[in-house]
N, C-alpha and C. Protein backbone atom coordinates (compact mmCIF):
# COMPACT_ATOMS: atom_id res chain seq x y z
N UNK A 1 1.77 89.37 19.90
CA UNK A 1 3.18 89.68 19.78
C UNK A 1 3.81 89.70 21.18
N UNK A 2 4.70 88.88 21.01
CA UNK A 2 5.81 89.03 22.40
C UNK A 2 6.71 89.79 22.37
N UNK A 3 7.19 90.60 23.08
CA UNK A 3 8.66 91.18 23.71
C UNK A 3 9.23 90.95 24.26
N UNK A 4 10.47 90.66 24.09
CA UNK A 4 11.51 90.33 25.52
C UNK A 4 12.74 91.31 25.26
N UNK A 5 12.82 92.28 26.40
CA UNK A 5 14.04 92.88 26.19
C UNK A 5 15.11 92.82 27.06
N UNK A 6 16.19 92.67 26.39
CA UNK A 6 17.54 92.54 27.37
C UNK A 6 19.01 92.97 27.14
N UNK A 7 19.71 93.14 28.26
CA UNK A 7 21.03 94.16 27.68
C UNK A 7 21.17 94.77 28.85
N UNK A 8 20.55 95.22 29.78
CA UNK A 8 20.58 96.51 30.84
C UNK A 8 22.16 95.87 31.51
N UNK A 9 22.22 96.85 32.38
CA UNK A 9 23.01 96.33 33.52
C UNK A 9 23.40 97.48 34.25
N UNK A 10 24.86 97.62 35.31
CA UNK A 10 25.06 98.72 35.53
C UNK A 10 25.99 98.78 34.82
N UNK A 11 26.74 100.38 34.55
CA UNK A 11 27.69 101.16 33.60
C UNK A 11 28.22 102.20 34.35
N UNK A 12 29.13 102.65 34.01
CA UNK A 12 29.90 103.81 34.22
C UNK A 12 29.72 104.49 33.79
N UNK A 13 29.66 105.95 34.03
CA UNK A 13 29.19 107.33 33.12
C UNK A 13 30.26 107.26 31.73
N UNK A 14 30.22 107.56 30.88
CA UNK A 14 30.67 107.66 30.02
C UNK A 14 30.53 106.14 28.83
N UNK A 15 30.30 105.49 30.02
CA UNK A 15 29.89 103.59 29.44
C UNK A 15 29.07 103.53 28.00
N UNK A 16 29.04 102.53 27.69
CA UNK A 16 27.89 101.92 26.35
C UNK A 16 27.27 100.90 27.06
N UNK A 17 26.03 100.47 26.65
CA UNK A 17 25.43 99.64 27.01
C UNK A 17 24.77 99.15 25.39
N UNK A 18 23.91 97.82 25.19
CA UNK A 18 23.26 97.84 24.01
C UNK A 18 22.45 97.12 24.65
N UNK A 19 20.95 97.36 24.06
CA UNK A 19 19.82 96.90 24.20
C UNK A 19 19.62 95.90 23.28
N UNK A 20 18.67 95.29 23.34
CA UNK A 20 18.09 94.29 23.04
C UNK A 20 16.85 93.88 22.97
N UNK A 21 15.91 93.69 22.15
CA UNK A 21 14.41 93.08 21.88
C UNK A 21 13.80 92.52 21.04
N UNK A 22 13.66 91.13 21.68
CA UNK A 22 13.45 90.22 20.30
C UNK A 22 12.13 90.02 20.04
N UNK A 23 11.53 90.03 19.34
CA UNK A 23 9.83 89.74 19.24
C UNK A 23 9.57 88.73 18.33
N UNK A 24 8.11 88.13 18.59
CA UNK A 24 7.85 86.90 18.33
C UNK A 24 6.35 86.92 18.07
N UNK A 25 5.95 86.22 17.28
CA UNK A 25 4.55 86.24 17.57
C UNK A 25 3.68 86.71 16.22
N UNK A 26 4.19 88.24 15.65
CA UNK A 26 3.82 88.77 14.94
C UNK A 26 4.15 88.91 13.87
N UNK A 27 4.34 89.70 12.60
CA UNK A 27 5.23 90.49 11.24
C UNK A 27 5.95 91.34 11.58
N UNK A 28 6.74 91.04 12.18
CA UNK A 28 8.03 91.97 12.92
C UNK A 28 8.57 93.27 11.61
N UNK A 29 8.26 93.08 10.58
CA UNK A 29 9.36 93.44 9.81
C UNK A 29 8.21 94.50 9.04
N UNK A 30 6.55 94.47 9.73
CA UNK A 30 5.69 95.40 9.29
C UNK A 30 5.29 96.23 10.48
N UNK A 31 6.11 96.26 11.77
CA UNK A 31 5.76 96.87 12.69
C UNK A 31 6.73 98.22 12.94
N UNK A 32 6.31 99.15 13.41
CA UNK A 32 7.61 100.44 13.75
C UNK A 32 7.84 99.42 15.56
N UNK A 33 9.00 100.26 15.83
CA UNK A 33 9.92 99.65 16.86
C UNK A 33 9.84 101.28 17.87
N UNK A 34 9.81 100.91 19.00
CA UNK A 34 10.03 101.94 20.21
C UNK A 34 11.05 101.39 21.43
N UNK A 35 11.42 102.46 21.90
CA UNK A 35 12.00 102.30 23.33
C UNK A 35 11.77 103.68 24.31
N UNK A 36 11.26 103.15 25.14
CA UNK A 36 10.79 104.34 26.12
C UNK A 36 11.45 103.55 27.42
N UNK A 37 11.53 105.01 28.70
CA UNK A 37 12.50 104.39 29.69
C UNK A 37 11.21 105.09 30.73
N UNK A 38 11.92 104.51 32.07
CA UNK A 38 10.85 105.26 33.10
C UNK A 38 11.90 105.47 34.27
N UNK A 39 12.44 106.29 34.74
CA UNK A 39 13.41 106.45 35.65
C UNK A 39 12.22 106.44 37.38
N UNK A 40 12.53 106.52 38.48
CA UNK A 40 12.05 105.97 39.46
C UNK A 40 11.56 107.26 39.84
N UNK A 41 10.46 107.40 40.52
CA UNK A 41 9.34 108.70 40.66
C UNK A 41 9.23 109.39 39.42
N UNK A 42 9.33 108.81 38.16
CA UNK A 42 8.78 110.00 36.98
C UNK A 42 8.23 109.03 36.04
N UNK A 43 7.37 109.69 35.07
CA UNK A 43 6.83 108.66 33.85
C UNK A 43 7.50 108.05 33.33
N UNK A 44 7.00 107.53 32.62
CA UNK A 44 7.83 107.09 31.06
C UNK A 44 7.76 107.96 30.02
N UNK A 45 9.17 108.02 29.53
CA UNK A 45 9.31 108.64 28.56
C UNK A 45 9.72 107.98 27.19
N UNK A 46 9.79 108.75 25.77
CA UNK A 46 10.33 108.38 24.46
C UNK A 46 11.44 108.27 24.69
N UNK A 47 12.38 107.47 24.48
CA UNK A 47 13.80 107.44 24.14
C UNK A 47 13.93 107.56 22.57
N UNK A 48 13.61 106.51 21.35
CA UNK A 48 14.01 106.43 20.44
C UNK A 48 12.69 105.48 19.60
N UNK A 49 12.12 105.25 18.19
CA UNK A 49 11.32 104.63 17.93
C UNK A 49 11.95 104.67 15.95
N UNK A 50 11.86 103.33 15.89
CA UNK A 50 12.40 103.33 14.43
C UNK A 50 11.00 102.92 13.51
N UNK A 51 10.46 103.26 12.11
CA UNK A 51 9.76 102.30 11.40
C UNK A 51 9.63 101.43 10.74
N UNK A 52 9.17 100.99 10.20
CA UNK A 52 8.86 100.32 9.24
C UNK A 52 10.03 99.88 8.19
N UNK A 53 9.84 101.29 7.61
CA UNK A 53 11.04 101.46 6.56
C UNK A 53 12.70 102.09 7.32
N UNK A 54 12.57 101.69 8.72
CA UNK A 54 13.95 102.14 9.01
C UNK A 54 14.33 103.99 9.42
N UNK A 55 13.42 104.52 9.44
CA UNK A 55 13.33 106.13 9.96
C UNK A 55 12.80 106.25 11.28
N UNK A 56 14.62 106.62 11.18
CA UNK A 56 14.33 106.58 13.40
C UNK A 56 14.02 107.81 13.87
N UNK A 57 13.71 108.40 14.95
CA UNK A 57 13.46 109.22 15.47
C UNK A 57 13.87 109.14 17.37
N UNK A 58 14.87 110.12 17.81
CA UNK A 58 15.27 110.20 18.73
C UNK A 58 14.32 111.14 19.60
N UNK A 59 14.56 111.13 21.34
CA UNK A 59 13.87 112.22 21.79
C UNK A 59 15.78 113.26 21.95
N UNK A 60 14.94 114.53 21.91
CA UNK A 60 16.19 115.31 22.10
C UNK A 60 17.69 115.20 23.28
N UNK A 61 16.90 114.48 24.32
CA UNK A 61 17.75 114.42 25.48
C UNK A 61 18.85 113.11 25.06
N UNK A 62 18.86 112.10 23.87
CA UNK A 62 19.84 111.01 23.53
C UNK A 62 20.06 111.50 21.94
N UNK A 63 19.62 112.29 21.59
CA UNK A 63 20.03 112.03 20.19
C UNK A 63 22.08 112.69 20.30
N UNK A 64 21.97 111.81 19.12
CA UNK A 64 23.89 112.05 19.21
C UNK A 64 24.29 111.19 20.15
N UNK A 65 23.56 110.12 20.60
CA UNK A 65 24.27 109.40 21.97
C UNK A 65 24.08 108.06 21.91
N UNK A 66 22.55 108.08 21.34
CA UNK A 66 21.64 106.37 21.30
C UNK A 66 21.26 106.36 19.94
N UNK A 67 21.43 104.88 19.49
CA UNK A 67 21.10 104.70 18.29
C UNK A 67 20.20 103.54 17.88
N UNK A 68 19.57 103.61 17.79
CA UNK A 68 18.34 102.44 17.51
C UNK A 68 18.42 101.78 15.95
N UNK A 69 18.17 100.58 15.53
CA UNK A 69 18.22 99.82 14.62
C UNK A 69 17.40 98.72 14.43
N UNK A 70 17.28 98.09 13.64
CA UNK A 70 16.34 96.46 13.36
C UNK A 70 17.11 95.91 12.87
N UNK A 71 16.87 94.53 12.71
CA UNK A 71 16.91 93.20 12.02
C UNK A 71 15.91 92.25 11.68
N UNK A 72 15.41 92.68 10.27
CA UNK A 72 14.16 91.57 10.48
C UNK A 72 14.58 90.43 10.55
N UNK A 73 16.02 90.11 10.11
CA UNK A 73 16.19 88.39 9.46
C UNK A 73 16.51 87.91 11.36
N UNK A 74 16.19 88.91 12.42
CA UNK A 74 16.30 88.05 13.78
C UNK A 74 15.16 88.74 14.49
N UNK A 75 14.24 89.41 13.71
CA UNK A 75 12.65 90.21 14.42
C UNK A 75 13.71 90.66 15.94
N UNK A 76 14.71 91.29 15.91
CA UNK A 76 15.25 92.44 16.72
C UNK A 76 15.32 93.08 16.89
N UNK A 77 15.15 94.37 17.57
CA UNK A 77 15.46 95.67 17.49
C UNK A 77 16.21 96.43 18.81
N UNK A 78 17.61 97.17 18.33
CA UNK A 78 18.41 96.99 19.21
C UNK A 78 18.19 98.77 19.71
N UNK A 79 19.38 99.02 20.53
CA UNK A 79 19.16 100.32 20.95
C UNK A 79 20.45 100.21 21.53
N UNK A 80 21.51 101.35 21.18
CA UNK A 80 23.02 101.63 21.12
C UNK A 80 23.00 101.97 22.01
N UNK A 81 23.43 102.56 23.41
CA UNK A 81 23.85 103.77 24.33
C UNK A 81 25.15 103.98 24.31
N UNK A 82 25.51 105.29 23.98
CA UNK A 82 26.96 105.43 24.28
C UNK A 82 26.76 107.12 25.18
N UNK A 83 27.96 107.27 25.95
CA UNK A 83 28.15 108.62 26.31
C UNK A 83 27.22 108.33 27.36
N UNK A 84 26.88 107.34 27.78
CA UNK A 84 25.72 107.53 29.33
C UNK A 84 26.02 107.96 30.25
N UNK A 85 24.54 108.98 30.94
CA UNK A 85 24.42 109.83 31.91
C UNK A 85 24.13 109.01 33.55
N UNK A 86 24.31 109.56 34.07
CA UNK A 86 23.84 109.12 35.57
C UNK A 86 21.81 109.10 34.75
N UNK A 87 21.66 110.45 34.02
CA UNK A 87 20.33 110.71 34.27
C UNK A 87 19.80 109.85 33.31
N UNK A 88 20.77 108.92 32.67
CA UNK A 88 19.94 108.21 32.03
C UNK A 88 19.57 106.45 32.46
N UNK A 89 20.02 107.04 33.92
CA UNK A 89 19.61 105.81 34.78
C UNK A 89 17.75 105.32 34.63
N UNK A 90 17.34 104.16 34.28
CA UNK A 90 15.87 104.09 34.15
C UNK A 90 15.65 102.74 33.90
N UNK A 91 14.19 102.11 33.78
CA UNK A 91 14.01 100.73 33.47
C UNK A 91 13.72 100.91 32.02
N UNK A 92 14.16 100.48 30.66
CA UNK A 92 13.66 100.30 29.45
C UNK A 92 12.57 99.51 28.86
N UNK A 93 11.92 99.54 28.45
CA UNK A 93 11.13 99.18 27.90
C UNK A 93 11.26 99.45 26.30
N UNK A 94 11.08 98.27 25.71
CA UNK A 94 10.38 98.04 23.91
C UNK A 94 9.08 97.73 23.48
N UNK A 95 8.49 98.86 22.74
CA UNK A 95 7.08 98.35 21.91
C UNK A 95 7.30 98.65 20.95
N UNK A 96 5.96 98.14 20.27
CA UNK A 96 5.71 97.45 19.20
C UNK A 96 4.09 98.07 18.43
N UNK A 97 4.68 98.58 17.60
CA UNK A 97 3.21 99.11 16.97
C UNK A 97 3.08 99.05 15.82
N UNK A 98 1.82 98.42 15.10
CA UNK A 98 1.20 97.88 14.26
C UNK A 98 1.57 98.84 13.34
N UNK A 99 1.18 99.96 12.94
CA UNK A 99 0.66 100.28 11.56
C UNK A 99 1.71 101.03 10.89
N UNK A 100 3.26 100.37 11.40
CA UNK A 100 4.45 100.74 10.98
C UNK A 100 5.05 101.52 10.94
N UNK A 101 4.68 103.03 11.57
CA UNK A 101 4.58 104.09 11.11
C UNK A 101 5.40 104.40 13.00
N UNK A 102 6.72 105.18 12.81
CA UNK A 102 7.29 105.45 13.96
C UNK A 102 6.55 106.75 15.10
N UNK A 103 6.42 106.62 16.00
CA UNK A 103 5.72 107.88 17.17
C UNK A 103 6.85 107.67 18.31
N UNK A 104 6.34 109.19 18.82
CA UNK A 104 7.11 109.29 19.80
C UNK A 104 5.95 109.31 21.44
N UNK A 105 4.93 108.91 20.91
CA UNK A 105 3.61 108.64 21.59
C UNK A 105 3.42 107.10 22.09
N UNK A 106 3.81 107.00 23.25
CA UNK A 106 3.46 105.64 24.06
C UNK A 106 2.51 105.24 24.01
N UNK A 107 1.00 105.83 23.72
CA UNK A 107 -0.43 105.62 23.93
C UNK A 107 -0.87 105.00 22.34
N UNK A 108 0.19 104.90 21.12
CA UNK A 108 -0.32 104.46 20.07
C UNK A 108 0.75 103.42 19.76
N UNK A 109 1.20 102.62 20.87
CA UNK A 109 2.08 101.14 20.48
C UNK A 109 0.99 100.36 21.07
N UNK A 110 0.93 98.98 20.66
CA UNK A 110 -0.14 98.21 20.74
C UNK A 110 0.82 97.13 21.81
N UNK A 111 2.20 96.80 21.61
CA UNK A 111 2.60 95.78 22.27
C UNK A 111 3.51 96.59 23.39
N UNK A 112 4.00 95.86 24.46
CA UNK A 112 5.48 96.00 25.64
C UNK A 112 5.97 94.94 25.78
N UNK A 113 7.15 95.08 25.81
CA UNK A 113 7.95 94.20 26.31
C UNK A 113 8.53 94.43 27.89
N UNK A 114 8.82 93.31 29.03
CA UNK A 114 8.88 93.47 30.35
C UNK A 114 9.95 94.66 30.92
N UNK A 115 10.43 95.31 30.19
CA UNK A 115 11.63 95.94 30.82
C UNK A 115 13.05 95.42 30.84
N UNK A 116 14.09 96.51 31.19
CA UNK A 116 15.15 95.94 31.27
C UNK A 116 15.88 97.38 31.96
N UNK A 117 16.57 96.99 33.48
CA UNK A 117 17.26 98.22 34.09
C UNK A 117 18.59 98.49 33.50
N UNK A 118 18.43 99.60 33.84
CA UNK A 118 20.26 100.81 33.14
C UNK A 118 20.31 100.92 33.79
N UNK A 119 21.66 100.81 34.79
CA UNK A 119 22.16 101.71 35.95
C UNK A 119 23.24 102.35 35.64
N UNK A 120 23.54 103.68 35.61
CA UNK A 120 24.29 104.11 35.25
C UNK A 120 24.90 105.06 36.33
N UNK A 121 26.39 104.86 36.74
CA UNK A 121 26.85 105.28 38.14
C UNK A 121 27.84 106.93 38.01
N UNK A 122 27.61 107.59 38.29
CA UNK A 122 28.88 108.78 38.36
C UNK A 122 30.21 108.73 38.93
């Protein structure tokens, strides 16, 4: 399975941005969907991860803000930002995990996609 994600750019606080990740390769439409970010000197974290059947799950710091979705009929899976923070300045990343089932656990997606930067300015 491939990933390619894209959409970043820079923004203005209060800005939207929309993500983007198209995948290829696999049964897109039997996989759960993730987005995790990694801001510069800190891990990566959960942002948002949808499943199978469409049950998303936010981390607390975007919910009410970011909204994650699919399309199987384009094996996409997008990711909304609205209301962006300076702190949600970071590189994004999309995976991809097999057994359809949504986590907020990076260590149980099987695929990544290369990234994609948010800059988000005050």
């Amino acid at each position: 399975v491939q990933l390619q994600a894209s959409g970043g750019g820079l923004v203005q606080a209060g800005g939207s941005l929309r993500l983007s990740c198209a995948a290829s390769g696999g049964t897109f439409s039997t996989y759960a969907m993730g987005w995790f970010r990694q801001a510069p000197g800190k891990e990566r974290e959960f942002v948002a991860a949808i499943s199978w059947k469409h049950i998303t799950y936010y981390a607390d710091s975007v919910k009410g803000r970011f909204t994650i979705s699919r399309d199987s009929a384009k094996n996409t899976v997008y990711l909304q930002m609205d209301s962006l923070k300076p702190e949600d300045t970071a590189v994004y990343y999309c995976a991809a995990k097999a057994n359809g089932l949504g986590s907020s656990d990076q260590y149980r997606y099987d695929y990544w996609g290369q990234g994609t930067l948010v800059t988000v300015s005050s």
